[in-house]
PDB file of N, CA and C in Angstrom:
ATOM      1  N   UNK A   1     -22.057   6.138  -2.180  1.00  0.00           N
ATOM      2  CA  UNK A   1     -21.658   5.149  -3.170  1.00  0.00           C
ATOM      3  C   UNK A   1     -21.016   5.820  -4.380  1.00  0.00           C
ATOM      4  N   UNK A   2     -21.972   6.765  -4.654  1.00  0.00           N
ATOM      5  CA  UNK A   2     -20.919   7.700  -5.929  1.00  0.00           C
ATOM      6  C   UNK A   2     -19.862   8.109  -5.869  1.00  0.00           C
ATOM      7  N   UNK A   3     -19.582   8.565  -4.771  1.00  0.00           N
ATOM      8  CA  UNK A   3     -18.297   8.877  -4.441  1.00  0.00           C
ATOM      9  C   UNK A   3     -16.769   8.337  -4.421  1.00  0.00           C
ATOM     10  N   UNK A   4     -17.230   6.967  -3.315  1.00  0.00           N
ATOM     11  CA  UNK A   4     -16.659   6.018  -3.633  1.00  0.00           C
ATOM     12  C   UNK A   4     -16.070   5.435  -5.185  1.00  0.00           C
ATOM     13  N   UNK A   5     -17.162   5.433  -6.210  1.00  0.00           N
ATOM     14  CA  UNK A   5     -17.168   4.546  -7.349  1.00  0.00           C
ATOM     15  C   UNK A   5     -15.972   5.915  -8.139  1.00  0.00           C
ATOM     16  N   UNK A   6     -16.151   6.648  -7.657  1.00  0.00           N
ATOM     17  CA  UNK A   6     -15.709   7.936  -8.287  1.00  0.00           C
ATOM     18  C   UNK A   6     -14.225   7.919  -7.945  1.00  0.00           C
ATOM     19  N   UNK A   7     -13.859   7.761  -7.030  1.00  0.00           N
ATOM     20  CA  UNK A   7     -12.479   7.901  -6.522  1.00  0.00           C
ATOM     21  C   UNK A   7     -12.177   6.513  -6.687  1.00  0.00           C
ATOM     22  N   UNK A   8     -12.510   5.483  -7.041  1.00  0.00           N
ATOM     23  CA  UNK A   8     -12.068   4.531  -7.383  1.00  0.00           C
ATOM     24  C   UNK A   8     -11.351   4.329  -9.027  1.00  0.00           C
ATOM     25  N   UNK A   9     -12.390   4.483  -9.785  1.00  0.00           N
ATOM     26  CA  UNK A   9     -12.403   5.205 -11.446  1.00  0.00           C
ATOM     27  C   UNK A   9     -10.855   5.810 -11.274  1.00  0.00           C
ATOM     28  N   UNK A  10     -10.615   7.370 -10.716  1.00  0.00           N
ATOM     29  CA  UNK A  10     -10.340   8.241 -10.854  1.00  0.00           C
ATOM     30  C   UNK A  10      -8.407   7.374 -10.766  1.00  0.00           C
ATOM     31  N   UNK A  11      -8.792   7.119  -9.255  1.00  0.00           N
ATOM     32  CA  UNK A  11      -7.469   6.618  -9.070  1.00  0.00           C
ATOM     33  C   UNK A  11      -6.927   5.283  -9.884  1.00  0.00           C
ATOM     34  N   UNK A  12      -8.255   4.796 -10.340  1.00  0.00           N
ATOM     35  CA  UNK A  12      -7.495   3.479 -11.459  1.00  0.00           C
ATOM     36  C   UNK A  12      -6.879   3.954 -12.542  1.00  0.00           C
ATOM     37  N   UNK A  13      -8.112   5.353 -13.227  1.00  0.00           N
ATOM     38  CA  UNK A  13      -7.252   5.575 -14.039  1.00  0.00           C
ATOM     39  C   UNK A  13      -5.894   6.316 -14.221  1.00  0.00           C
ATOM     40  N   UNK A  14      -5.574   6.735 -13.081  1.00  0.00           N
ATOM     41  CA  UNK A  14      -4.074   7.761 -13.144  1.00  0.00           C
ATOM     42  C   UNK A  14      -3.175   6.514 -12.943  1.00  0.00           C
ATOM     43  N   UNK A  15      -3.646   5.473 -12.067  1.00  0.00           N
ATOM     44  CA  UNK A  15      -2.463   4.334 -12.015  1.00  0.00           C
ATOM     45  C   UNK A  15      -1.734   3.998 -13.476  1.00  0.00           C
ATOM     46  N   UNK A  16      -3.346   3.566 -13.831  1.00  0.00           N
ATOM     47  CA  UNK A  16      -2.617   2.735 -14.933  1.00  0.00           C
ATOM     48  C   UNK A  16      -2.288   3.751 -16.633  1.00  0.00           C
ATOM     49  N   UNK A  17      -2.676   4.829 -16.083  1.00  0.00           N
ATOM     50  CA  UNK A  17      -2.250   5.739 -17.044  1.00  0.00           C
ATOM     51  C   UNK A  17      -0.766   5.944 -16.760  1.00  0.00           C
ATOM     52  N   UNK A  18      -0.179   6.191 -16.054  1.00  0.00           N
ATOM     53  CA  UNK A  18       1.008   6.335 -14.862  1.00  0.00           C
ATOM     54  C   UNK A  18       2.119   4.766 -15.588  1.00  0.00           C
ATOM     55  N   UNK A  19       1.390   4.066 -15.336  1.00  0.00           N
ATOM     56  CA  UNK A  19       2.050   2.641 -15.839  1.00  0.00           C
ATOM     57  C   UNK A  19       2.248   2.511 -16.896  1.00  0.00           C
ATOM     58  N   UNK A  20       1.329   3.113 -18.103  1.00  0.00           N
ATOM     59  CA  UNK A  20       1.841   2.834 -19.394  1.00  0.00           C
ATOM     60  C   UNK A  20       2.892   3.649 -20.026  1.00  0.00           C
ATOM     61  N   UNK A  21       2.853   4.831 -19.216  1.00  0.00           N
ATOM     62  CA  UNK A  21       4.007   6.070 -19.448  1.00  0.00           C
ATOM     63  C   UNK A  21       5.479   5.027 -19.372  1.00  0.00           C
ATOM     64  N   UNK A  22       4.966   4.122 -17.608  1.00  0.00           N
ATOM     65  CA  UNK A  22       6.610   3.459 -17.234  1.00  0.00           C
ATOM     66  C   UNK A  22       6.888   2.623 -18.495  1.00  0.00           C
ATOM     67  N   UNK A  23       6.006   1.850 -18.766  1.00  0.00           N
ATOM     68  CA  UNK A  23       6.338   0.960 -20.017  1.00  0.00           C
ATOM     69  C   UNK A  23       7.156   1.130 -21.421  1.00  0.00           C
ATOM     70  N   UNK A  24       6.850   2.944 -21.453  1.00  0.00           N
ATOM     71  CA  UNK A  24       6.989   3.234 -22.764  1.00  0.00           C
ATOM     72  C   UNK A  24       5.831   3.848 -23.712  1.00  0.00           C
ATOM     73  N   UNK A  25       4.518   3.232 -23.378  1.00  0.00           N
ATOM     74  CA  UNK A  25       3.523   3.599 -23.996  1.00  0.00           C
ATOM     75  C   UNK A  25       3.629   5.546 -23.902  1.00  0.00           C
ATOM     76  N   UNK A  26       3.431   6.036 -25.453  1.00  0.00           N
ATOM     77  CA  UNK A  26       3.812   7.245 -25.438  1.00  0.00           C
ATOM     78  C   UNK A  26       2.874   8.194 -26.247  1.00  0.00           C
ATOM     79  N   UNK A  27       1.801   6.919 -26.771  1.00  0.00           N
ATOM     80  CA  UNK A  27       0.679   7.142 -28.052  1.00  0.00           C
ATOM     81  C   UNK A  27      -0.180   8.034 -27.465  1.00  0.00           C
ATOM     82  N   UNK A  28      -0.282   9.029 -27.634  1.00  0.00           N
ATOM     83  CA  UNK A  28      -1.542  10.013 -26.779  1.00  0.00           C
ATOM     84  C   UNK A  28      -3.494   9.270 -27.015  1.00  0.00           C
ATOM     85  N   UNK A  29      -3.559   8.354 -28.247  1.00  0.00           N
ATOM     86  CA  UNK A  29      -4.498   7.695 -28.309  1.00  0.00           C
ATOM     87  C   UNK A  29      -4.784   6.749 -27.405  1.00  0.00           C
ATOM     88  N   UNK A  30      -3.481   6.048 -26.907  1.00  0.00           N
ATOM     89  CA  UNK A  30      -3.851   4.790 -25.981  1.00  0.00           C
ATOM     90  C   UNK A  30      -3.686   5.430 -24.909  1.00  0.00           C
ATOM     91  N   UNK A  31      -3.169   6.570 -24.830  1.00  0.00           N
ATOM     92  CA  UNK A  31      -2.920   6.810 -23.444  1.00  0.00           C
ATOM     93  C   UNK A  31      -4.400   7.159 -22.613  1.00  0.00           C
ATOM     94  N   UNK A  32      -5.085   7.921 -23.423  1.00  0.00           N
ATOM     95  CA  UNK A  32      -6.175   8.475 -23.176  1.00  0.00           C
ATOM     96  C   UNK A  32      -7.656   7.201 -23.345  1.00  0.00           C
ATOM     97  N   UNK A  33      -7.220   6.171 -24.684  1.00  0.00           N
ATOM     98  CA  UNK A  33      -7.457   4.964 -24.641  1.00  0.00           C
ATOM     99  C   UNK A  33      -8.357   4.147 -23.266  1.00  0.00           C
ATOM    100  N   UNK A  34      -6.967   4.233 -22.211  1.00  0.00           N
ATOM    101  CA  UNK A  34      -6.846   3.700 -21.288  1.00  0.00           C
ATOM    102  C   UNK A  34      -7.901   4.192 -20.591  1.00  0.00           C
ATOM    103  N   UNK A  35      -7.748   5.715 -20.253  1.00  0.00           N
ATOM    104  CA  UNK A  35      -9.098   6.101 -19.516  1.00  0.00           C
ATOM    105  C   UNK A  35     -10.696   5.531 -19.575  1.00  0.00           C
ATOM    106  N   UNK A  36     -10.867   5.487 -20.904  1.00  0.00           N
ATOM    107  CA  UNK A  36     -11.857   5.202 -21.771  1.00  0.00           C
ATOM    108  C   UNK A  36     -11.912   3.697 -21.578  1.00  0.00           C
ATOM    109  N   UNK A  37     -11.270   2.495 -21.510  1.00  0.00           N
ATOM    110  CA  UNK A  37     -11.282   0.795 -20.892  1.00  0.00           C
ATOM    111  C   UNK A  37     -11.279   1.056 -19.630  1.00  0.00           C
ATOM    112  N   UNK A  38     -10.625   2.248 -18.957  1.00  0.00           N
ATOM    113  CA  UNK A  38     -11.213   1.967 -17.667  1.00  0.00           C
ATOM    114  C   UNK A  38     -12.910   1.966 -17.287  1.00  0.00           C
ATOM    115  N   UNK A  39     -13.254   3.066 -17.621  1.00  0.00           N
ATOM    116  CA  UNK A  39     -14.809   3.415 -17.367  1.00  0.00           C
ATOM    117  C   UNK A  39     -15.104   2.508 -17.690  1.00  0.00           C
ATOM    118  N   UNK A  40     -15.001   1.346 -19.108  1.00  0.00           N
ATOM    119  CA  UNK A  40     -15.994   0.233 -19.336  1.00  0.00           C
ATOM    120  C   UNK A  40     -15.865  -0.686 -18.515  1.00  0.00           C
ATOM    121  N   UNK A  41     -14.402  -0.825 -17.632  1.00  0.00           N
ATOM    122  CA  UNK A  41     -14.147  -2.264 -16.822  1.00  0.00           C
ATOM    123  C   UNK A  41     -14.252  -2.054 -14.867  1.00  0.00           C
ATOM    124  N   UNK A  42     -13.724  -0.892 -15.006  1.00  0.00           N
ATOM    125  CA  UNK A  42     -13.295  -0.312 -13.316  1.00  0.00           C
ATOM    126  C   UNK A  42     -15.053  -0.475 -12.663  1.00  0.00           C
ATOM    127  N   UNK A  43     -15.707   0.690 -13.550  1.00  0.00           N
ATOM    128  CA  UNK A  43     -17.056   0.828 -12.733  1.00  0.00           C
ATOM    129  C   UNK A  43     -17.741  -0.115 -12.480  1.00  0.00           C
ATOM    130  N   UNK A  44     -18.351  -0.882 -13.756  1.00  0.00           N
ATOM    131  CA  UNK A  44     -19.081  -2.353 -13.321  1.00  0.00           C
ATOM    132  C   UNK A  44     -18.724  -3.144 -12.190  1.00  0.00           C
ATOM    133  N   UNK A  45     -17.239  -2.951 -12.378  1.00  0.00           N
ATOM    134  CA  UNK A  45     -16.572  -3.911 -11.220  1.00  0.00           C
ATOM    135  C   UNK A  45     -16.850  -3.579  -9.679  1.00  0.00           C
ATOM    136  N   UNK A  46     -16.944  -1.764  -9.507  1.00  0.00           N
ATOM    137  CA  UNK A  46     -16.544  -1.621  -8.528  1.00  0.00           C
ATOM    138  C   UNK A  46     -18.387  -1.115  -7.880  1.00  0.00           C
ATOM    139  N   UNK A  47     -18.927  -1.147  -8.967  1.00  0.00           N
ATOM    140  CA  UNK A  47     -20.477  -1.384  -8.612  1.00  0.00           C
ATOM    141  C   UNK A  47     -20.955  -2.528  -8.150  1.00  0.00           C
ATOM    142  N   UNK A  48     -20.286  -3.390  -8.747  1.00  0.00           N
ATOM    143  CA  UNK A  48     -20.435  -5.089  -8.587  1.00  0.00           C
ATOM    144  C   UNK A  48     -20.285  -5.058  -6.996  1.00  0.00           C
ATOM    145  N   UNK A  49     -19.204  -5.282  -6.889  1.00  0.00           N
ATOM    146  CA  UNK A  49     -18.463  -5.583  -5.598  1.00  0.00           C
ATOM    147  C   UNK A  49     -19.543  -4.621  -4.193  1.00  0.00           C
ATOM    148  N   UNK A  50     -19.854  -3.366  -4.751  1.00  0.00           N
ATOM    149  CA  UNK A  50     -20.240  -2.386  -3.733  1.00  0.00           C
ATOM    150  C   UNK A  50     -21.971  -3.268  -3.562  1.00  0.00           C
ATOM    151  N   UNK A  51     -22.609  -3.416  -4.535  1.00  0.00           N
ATOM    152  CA  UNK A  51     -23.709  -3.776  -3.941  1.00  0.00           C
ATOM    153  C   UNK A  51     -24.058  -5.557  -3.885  1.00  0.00           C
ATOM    154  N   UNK A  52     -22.699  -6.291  -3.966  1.00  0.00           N
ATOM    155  CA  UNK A  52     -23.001  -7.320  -3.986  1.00  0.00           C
ATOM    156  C   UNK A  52     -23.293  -8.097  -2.325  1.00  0.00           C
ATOM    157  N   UNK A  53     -23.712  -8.746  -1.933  1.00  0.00           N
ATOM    158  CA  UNK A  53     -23.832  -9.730  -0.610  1.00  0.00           C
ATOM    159  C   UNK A  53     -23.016 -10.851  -0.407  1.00  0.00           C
ATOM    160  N   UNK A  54     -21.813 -10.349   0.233  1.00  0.00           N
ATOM    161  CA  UNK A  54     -21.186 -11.355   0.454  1.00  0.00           C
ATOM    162  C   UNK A  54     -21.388 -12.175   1.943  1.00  0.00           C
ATOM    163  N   UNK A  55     -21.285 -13.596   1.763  1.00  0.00           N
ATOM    164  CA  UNK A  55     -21.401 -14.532   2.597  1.00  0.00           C
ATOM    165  C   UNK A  55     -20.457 -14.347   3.339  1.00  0.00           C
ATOM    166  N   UNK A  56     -19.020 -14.109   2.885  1.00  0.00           N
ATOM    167  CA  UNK A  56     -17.663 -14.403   3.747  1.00  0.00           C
ATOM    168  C   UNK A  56     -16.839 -14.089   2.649  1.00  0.00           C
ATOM    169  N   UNK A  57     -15.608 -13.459   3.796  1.00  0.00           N
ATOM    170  CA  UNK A  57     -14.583 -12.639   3.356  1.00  0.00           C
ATOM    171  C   UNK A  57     -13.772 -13.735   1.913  1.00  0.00           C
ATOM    172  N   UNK A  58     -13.775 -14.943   2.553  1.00  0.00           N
ATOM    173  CA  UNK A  58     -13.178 -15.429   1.646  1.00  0.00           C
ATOM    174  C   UNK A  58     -13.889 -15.383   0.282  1.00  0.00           C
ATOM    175  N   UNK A  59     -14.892 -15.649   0.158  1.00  0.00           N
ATOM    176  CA  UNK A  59     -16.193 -15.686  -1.319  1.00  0.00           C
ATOM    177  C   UNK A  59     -15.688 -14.018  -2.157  1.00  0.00           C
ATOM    178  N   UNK A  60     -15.628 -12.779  -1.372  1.00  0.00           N
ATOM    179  CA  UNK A  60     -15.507 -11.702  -1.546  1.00  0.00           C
ATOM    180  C   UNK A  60     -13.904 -12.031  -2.574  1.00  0.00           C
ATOM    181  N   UNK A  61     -13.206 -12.493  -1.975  1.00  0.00           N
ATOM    182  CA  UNK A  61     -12.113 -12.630  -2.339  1.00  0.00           C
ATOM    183  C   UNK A  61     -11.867 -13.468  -3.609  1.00  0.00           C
ATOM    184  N   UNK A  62     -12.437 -14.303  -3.350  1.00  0.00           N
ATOM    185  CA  UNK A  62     -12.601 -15.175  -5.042  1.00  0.00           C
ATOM    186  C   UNK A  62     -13.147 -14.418  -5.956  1.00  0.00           C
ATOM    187  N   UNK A  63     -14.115 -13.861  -5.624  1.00  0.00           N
ATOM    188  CA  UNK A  63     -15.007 -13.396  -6.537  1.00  0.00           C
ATOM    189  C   UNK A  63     -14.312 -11.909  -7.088  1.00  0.00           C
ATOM    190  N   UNK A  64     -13.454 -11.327  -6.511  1.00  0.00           N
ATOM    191  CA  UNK A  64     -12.557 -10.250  -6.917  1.00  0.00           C
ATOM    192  C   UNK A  64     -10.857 -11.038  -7.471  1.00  0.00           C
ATOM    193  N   UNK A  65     -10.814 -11.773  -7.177  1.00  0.00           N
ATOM    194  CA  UNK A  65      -9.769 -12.624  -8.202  1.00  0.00           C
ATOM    195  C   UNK A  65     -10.131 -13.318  -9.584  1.00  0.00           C
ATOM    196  N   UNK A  66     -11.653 -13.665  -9.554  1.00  0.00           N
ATOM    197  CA  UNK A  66     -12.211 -14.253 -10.511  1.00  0.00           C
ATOM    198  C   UNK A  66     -12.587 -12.654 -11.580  1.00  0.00           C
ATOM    199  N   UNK A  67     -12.686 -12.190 -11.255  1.00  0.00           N
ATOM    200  CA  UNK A  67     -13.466 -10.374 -11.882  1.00  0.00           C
ATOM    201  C   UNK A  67     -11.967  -9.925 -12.632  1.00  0.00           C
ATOM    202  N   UNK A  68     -11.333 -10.263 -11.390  1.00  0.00           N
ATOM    203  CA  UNK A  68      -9.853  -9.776 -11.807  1.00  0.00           C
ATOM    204  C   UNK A  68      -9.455  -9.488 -13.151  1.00  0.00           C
ATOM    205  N   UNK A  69      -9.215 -11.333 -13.410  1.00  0.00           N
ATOM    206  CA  UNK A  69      -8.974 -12.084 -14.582  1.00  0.00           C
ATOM    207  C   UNK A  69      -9.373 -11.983 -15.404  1.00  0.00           C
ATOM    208  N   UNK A  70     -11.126 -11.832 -14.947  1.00  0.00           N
ATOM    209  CA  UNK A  70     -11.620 -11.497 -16.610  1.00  0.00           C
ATOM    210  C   UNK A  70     -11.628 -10.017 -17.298  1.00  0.00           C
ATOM    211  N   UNK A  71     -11.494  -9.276 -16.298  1.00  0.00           N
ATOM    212  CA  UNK A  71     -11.244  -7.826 -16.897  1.00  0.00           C
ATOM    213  C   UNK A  71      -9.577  -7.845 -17.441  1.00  0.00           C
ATOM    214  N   UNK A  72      -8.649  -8.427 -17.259  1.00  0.00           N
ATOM    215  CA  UNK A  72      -7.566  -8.922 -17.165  1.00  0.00           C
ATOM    216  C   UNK A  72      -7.222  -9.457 -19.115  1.00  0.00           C
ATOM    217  N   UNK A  73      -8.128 -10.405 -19.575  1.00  0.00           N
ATOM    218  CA  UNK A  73      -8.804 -10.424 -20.836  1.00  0.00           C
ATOM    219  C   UNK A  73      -9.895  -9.545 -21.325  1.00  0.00           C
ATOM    220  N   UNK A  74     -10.585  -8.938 -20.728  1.00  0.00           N
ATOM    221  CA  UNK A  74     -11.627  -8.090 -21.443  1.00  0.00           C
ATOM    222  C   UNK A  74     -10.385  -6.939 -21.984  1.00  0.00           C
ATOM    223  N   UNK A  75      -9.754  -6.172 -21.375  1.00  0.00           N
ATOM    224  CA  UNK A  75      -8.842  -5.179 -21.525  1.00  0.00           C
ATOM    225  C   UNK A  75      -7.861  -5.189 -22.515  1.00  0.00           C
ATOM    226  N   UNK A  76      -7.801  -6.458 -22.613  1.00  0.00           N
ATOM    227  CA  UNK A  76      -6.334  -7.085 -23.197  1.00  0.00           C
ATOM    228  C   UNK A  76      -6.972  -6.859 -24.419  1.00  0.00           C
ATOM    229  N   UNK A  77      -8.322  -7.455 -25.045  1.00  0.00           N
ATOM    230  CA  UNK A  77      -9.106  -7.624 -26.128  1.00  0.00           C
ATOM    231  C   UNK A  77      -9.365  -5.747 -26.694  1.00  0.00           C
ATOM    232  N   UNK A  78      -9.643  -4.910 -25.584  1.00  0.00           N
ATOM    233  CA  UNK A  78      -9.752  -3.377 -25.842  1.00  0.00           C
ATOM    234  C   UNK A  78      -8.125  -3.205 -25.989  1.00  0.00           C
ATOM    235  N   UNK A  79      -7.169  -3.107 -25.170  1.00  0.00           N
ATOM    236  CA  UNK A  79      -5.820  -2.693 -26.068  1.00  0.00           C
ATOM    237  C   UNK A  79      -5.747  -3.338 -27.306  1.00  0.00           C
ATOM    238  N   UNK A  80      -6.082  -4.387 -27.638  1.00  0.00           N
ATOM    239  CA  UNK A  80      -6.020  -5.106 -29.127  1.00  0.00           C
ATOM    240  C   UNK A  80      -6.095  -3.370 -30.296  1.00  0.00           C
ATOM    241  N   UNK A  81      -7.623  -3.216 -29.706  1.00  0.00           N
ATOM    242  CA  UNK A  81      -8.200  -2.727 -31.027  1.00  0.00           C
ATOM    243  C   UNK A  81      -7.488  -1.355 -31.391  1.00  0.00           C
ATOM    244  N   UNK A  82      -6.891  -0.622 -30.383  1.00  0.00           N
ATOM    245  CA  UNK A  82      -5.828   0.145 -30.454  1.00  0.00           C
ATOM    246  C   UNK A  82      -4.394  -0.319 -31.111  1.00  0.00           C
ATOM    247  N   UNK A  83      -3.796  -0.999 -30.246  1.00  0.00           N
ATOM    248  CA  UNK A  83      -2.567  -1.443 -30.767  1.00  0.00           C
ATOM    249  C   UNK A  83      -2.526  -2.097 -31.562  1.00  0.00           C
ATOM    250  N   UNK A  84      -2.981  -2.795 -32.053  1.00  0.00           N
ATOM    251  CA  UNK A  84      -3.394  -3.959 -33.605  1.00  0.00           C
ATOM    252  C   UNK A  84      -1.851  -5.115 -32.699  1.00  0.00           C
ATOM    253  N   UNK A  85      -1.750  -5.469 -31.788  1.00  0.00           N
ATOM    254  CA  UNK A  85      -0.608  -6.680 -31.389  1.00  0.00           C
ATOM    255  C   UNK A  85      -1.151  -6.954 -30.222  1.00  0.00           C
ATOM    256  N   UNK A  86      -0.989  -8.709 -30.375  1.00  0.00           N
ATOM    257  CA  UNK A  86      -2.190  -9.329 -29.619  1.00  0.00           C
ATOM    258  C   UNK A  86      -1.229  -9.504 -28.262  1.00  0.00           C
ATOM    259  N   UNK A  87       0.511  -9.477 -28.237  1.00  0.00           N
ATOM    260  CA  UNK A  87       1.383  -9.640 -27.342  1.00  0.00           C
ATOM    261  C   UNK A  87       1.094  -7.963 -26.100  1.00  0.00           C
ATOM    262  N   UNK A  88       1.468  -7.650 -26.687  1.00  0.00           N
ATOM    263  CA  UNK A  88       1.689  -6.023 -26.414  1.00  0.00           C
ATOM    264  C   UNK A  88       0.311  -5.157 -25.730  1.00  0.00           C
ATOM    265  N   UNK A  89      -0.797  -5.809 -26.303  1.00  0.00           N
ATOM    266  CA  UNK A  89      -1.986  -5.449 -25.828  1.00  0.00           C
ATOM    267  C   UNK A  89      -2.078  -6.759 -24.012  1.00  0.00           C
ATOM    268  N   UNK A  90      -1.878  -7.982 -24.397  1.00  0.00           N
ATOM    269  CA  UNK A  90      -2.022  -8.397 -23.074  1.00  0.00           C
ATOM    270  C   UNK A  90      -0.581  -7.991 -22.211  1.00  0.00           C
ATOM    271  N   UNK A  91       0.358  -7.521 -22.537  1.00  0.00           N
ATOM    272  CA  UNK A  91       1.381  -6.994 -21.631  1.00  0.00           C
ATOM    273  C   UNK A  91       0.752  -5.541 -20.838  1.00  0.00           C
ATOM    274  N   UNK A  92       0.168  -4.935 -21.621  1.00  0.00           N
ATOM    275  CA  UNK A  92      -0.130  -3.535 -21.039  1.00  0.00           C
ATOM    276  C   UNK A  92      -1.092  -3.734 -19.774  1.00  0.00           C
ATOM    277  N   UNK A  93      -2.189  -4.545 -20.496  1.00  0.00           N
ATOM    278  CA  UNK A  93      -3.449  -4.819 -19.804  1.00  0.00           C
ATOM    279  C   UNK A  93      -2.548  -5.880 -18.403  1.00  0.00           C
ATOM    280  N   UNK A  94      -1.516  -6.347 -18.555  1.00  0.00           N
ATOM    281  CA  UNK A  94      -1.457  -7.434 -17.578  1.00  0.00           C
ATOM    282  C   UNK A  94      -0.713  -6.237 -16.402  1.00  0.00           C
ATOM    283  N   UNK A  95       0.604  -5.488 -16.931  1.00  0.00           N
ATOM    284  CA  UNK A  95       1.165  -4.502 -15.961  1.00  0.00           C
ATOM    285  C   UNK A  95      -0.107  -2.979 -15.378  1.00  0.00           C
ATOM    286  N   UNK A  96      -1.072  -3.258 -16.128  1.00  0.00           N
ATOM    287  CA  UNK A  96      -1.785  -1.878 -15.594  1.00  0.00           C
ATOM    288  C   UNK A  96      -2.777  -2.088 -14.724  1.00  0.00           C
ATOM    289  N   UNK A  97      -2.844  -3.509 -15.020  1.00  0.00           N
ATOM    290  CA  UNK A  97      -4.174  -4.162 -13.892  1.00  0.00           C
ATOM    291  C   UNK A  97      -3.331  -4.630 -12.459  1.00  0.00           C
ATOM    292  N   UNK A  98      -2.082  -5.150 -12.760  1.00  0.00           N
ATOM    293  CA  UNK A  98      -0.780  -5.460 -11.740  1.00  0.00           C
ATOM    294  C   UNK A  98      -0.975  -4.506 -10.813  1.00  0.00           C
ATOM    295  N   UNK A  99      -0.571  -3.027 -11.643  1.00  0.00           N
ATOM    296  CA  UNK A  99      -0.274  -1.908 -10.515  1.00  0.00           C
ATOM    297  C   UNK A  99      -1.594  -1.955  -9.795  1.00  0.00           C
ATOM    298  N   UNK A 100      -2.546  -1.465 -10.511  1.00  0.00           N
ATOM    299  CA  UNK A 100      -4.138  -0.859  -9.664  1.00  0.00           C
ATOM    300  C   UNK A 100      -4.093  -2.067  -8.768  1.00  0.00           C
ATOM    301  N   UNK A 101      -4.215  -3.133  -9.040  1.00  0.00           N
ATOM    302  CA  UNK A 101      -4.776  -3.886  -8.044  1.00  0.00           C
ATOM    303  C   UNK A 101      -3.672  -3.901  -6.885  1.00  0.00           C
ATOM    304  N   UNK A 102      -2.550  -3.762  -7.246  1.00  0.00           N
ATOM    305  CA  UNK A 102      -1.864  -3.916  -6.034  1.00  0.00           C
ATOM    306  C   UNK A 102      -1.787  -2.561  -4.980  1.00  0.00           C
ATOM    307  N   UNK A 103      -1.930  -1.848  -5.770  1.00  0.00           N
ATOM    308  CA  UNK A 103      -1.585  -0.315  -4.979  1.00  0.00           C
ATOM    309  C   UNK A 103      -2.891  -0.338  -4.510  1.00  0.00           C
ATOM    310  N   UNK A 104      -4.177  -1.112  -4.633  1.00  0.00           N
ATOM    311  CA  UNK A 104      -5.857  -0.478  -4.305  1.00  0.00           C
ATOM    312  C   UNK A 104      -5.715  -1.531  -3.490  1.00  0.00           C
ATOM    313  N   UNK A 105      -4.902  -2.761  -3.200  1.00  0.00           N
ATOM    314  CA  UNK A 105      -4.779  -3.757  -2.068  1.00  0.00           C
ATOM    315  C   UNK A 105      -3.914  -3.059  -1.152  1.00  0.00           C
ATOM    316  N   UNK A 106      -3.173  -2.391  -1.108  1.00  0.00           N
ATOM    317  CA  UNK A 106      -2.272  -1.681  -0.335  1.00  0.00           C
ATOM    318  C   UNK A 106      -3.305  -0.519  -0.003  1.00  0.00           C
ATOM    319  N   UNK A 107      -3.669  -0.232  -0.647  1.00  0.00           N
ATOM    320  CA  UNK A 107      -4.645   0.984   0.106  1.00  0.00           C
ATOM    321  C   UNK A 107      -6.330   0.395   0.656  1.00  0.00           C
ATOM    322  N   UNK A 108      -6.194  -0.979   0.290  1.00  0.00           N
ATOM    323  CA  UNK A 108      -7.320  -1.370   1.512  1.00  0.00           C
ATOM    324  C   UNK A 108      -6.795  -1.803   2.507  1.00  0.00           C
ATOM    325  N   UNK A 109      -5.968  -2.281   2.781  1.00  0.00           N
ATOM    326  CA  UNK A 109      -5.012  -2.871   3.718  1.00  0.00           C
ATOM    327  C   UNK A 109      -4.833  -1.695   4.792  1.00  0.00           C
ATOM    328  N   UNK A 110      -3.908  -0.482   4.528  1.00  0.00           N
ATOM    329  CA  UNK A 110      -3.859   0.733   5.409  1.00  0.00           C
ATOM    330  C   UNK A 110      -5.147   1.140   5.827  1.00  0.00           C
ATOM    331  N   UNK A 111      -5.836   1.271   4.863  1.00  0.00           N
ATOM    332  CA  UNK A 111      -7.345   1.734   5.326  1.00  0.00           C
ATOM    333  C   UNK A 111      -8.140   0.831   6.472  1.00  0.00           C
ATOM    334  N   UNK A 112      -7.758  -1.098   6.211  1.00  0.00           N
ATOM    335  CA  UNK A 112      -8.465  -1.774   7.515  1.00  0.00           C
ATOM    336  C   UNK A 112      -7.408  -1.304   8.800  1.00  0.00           C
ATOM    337  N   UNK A 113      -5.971  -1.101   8.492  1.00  0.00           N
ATOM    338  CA  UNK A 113      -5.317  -1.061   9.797  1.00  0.00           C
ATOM    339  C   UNK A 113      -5.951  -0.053  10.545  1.00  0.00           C
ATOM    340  N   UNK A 114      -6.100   1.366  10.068  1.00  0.00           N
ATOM    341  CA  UNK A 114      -6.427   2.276  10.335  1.00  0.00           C
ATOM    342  C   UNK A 114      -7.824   2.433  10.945  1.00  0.00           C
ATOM    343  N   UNK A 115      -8.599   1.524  10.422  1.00  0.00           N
ATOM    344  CA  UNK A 115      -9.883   1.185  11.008  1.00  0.00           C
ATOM    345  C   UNK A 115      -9.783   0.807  12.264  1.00  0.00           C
ATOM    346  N   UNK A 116      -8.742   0.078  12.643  1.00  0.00           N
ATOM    347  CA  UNK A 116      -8.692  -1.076  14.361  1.00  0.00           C
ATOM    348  C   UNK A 116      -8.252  -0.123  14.645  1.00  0.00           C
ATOM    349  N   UNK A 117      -7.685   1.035  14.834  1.00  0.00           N
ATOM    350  CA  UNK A 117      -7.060   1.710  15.390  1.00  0.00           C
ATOM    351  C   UNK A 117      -8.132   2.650  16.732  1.00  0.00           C
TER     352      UNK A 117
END
C-alpha cells in the first residue's frame, strides 16, 4: 500500500508541477507550493480510494469524480493563498488536476489492458 500511495504522490506531483511550468507558472514558491497541496490532497485521496469497499465499478467511479471536484476547489482555495487571485488560482488548480487525472486514467487504462493480457 505504501508504495503504491508513494508512486502515486510522486507522479502527481511531477505532473502537475510539469503543468504549471506549461502554463507559465515560473514562481519557485508555487512551484514547490504545488508539491506541498499535493501531499494535503493526493494522499487522503489515494488512501481513500485504496482502503475503501466498493460495491461496483460504477459507485468507485462516482465517488472518484465526486473527490475529484472537491479537491478541484480545495486546491483552488490553497493556490488562493499563494497567488492572492481567485481567477488564476482556480485556472492552475483546474489544468493541474486536468493533466493528473487524465494521464493517471490513461495509465489505469494500459495497466487494465495489460492485465487481460
Amino acid at each position: 500500500m505504501i508504495p503504491t500511495l508513494l508512486f502515486c504522490f510522486i507522479l502527481t506531483a511531477i505532473i502537475e508541477f510539469v503543468a504549471l511550468l506549461f502554463i507559465g507558472v515560473r514562481r519557485k514558491n508555487i512551484l514547490l507550493y504545488s508539491i506541498l497541496i499535493n501531499l494535503i490532497t493526493n494522499v487522503p485521496l489515494n488512501l481513500f480510494l485504496y482502503l475503501y469497499d466498493y460495491k461496483s465499478e460504477l459507485i468507485y467511479w462516482l465517488i472518484v469524480l465526486l473527490l475529484e471536484i472537491l479537491i478541484l476547489f480545495i486546491e483552488a482555495v490553497l493556490y488562493f493563498i499563494a497567488i492572492k487571485k481567485i481567477k488564476k488560482s482556480f485556472i492552475c488548480s483546474f489544468i493541474c488536476n486536468s493533466y493528473s487525472f487524465l494521464i493517471g486514467l490513461l495509465i489505469f487504462i494500459i495497466t487494465a489492458l495489460f492485465m487481460q493480457i
